[in-house]
Protein backbone atom coordinates (compact mmCIF):
# COMPACT_ATOMS: atom_id res chain seq x y z
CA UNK A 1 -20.97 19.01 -3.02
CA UNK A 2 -19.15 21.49 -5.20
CA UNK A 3 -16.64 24.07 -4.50
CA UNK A 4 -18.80 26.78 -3.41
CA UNK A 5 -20.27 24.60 -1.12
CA UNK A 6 -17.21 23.55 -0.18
CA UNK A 7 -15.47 26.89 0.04
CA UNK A 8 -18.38 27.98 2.47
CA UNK A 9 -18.29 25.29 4.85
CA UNK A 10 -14.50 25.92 5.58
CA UNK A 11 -15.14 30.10 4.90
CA UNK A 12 -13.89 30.83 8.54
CA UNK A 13 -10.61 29.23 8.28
CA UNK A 14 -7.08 30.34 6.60
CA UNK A 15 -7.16 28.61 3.25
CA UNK A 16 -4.88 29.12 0.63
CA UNK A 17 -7.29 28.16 -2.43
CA UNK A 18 -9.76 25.29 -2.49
CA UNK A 19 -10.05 22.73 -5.85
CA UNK A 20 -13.23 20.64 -6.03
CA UNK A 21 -13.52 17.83 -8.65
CA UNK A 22 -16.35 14.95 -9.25
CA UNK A 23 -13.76 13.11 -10.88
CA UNK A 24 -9.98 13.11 -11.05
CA UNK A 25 -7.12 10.89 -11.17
CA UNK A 26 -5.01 11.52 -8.20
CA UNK A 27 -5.82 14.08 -5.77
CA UNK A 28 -2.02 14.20 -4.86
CA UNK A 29 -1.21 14.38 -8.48
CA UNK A 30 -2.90 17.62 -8.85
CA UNK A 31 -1.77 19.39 -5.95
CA UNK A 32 1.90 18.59 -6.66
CA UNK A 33 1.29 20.04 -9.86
CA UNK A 34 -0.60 23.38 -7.81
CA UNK A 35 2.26 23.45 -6.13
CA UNK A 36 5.01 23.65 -8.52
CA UNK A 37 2.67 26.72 -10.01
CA UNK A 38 2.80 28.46 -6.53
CA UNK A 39 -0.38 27.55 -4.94
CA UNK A 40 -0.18 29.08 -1.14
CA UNK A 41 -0.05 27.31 1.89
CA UNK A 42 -2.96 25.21 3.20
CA UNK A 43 -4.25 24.89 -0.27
CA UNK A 44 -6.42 22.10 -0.49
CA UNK A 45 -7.78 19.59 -3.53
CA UNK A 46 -10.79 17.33 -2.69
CA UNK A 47 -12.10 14.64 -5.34
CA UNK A 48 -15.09 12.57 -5.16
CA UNK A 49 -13.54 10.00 -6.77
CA UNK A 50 -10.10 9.36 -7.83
CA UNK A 51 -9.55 6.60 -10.55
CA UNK A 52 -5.74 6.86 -9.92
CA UNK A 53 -5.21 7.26 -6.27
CA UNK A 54 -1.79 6.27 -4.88
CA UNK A 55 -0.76 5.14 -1.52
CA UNK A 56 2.93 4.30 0.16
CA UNK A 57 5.44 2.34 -2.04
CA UNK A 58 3.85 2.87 -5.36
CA UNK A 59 0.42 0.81 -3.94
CA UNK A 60 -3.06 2.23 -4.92
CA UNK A 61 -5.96 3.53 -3.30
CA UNK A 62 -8.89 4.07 -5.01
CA UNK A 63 -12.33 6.45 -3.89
CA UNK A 64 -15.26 5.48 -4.71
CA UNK A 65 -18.05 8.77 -5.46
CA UNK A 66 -20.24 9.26 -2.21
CA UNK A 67 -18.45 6.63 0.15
CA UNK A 68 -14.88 7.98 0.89
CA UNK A 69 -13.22 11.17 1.66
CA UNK A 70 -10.40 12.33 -0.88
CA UNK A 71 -8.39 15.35 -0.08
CA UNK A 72 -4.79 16.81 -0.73
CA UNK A 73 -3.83 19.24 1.28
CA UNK A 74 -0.72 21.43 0.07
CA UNK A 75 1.64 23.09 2.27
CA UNK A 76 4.63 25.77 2.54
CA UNK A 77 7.22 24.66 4.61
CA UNK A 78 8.66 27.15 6.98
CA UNK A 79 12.41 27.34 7.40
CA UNK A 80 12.58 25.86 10.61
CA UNK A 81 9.75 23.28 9.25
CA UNK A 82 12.18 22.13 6.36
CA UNK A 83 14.01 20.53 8.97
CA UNK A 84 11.25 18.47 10.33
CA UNK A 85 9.57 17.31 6.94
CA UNK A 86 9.51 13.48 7.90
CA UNK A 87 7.03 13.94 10.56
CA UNK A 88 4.65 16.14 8.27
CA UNK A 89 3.22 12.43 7.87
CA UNK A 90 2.50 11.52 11.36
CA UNK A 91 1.24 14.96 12.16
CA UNK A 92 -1.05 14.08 9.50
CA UNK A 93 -1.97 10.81 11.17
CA UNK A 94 -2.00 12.54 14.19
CA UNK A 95 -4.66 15.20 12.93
CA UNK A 96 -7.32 12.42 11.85
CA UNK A 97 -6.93 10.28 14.68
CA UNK A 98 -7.01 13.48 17.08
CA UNK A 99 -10.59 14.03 14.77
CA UNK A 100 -12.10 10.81 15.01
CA UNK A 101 -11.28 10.52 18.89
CA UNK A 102 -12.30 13.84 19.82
CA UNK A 103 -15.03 14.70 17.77
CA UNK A 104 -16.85 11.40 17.28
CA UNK A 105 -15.60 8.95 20.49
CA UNK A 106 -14.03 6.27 18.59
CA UNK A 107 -10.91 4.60 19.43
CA UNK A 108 -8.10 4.96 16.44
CA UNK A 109 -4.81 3.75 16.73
CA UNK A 110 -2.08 4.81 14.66
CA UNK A 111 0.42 1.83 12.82
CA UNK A 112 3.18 3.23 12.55
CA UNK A 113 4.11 5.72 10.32
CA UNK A 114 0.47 7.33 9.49
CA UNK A 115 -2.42 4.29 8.95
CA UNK A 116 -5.18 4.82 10.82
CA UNK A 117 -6.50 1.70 12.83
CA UNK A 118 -10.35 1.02 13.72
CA UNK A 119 -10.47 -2.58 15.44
CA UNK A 120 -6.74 -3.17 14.33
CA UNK A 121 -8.30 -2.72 10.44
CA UNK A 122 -7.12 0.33 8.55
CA UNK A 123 -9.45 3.08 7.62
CA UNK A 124 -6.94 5.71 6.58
CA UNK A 125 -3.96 6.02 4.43
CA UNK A 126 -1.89 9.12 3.93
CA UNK A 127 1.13 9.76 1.62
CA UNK A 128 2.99 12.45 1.80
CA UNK A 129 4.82 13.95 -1.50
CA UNK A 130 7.24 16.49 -2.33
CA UNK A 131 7.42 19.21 -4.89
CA UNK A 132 11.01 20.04 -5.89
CA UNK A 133 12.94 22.76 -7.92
CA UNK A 134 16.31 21.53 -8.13
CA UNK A 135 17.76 21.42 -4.51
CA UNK A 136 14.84 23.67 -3.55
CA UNK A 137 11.89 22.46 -1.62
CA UNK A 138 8.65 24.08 -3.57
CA UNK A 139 5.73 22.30 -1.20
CA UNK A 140 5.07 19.55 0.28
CA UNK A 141 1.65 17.60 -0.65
CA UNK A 142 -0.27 15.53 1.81
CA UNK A 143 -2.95 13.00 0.69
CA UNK A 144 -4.93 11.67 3.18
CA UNK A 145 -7.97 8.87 2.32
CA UNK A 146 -10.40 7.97 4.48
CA UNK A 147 -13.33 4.81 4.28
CA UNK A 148 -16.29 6.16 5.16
CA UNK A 149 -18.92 3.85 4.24
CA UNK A 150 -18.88 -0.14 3.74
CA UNK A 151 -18.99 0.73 -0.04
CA UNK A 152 -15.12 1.94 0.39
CA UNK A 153 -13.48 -1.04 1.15
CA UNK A 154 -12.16 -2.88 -1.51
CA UNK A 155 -13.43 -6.16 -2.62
CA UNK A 156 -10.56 -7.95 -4.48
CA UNK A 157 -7.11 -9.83 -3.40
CA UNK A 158 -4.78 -6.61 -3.09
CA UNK A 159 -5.47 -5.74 -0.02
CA UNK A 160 -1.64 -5.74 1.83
CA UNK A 161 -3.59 -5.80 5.20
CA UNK A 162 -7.43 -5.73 6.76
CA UNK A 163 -9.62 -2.81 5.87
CA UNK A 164 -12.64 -0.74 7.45
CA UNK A 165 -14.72 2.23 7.40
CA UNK A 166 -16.09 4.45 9.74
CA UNK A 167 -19.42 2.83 8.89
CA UNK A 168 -18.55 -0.20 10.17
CA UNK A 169 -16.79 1.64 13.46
CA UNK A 170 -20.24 2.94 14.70
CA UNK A 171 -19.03 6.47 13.76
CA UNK A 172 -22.46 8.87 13.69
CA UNK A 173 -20.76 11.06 10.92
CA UNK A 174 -20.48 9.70 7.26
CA UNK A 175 -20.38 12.62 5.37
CA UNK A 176 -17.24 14.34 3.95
CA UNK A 177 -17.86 17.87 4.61
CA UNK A 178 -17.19 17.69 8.61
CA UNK A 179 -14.37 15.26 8.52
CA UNK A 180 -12.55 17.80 6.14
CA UNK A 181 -13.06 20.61 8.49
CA UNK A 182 -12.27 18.63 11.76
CA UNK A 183 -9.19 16.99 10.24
CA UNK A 184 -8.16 20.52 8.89
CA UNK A 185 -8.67 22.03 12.57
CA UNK A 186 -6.60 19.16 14.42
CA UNK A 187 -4.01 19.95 11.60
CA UNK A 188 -3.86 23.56 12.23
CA UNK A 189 -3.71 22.95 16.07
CA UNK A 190 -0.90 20.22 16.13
CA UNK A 191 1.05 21.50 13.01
CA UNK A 192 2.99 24.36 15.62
CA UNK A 193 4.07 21.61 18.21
CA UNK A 194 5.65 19.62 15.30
CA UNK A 195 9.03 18.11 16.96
CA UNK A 196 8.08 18.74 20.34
CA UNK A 197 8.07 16.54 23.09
CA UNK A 198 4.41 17.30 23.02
CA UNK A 199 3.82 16.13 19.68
CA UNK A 200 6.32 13.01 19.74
CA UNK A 201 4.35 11.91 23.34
CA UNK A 202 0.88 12.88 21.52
CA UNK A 203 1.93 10.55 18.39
CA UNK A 204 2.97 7.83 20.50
CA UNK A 205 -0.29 7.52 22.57
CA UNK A 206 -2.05 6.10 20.07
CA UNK A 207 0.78 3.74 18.66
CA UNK A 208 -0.55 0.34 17.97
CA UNK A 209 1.51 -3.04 18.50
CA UNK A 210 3.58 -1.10 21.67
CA UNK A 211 5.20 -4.58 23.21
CA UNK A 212 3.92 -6.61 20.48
CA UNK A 213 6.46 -8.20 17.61
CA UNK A 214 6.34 -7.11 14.24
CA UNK A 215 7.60 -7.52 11.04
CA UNK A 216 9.72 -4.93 9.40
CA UNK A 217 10.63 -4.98 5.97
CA UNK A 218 13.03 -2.54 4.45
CA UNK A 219 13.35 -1.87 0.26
CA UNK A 220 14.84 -4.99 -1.73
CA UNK A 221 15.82 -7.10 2.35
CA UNK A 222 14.07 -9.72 3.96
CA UNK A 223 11.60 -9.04 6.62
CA UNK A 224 12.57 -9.08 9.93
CA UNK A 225 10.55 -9.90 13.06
CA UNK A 226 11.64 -7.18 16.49
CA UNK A 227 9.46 -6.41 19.07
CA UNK A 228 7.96 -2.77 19.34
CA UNK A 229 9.04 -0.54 22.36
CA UNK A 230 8.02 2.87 20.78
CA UNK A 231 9.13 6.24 19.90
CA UNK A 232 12.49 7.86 20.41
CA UNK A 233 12.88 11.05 21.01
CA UNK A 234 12.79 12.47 17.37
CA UNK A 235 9.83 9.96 16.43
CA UNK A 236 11.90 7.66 15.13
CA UNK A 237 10.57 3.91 15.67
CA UNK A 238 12.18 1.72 18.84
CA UNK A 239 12.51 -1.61 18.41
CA UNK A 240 14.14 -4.08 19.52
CA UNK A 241 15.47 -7.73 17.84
CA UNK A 242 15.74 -11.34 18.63
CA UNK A 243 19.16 -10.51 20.21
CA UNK A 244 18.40 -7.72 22.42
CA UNK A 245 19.76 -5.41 20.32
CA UNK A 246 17.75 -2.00 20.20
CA UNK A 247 17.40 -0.67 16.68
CA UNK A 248 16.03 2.97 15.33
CA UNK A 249 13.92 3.24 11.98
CA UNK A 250 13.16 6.86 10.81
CA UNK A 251 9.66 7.20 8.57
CA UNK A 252 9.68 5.75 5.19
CA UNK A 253 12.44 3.49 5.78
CA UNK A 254 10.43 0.47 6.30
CA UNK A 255 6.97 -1.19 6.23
CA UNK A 256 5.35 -2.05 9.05
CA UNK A 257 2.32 -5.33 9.78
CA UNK A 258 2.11 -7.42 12.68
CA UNK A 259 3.16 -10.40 13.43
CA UNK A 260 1.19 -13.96 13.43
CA UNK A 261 2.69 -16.74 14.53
């Protein structure tokens, strides 16, 4: 692939600019920097490797060339979006797992936030990043990395929590070019029902752990074990703890795994 190739298989939809590389650090790295230089909206940066790839809370997440899918896709807030820029990373989680569903059958759930779930293993991370001038929101940056083949998943101790791939889902489609464009459509289709009822009952559909306990662990506190009830009405997560007592968490407060007794 290359970006002609790349330009022409996504030719028919409303791209801002399109940024191929073999090889780059961090996909999200460059778009932020795109950004800040006044790349439009829907731009999009796709690597076939990244040596420097980053994931929630300063974790990484490495691509390996030919087995993963490694885009950033940059976007220009509208004023009424600026108030609804902490679910531009569940409608991002929303868009893939609306993709693999759809298009290809499987089954994906969503742990909450964004993670994409195959068989309760992850297959896709997304981070979402901002691009500031002062008090002025410039863009906001959405990585999104997906495991396509067996090749993807790492091999050493730092995995945080069980990984997949698409490979090992059954999925029929393992190249990058189609997953791009379907993930871009879903995007395009969900992004004007952000903060909806619609999108909040869509996004909750496919929660994983609903009436199971967790373990939520805020910045620099203990984790805590509650059980999961759901979504509130602004997507925040519903939870309740040992006592009975409901609790709210809005995205990127917390972490979120399940819990083994």
């Amino acid at each position: 692939m290359d970006t002609l190739e790349l330009e022409s298989f996504l030719s028919d939809l409303p791209m801002g600019g399109i940024k191929y590389f073999e090889t780059v650090d961090s996909t999200n790295r460059y778009a932020l920097d795109w950004a800040e230089k006044g790349a439009e909206d829907f731009s999009l940066v796709v690597a076939n490797e990244q040596t420097a790839g980053r994931g929630r809370m300063a974790r990484k997440w490495l691509t390996t060339p030919g087995n993963s899918l490694a885009m950033s896709l940059i976007l220009r807030p509208s004023h009424k979006e600026q108030n609804q820029i902490h679910l531009f990373s569940p409608l991002a989680g929303l868009a893939v797992a609306e993709s693999l569903k759809n298009t290809y059958g499987l089954n994906p759930l969503i742990k909450w936030p964004n993670d994409i779930l195959l068989d309760h293993k992850k297959v896709c991370g997304i981070l979402c990043e901002a691009a500031w001038d002062k008090d002025e929101l410039r863009g906001m940056v959405i990585g999104i990395g997906l495991n396509l083949k067996n090749e993807s998943i790492p091999t050493d101790d730092s995995l945080r929590y069980p990984a997949s791939s698409l490979e090992s889902a059954g999925c029929d489609c393992l190249e990058v070019l189609p997953h791009i464009r379907n993930i871009l459509l879903e995007f395009r289709r969900l992004r004007p029902i952000l903060a909806t009822s619609e999108f909040i009952t869509k996004w909750e559909s496919y929660l994983a752990f609903k009436g199971e306990q967790v373990i939520l662990t805020a910045p620099e506190k203990d984790p805590e074990i509650f059980t999961l009830i759901g979504l509130d009405a602004e997507g925040n997560l519903h939870v309740i703890d040992s006592a009975g007592d409901e609790k709210f968490f809005q995205a990127g407060e917390i972490s979120l795994r399940p819990f083994k007794s």
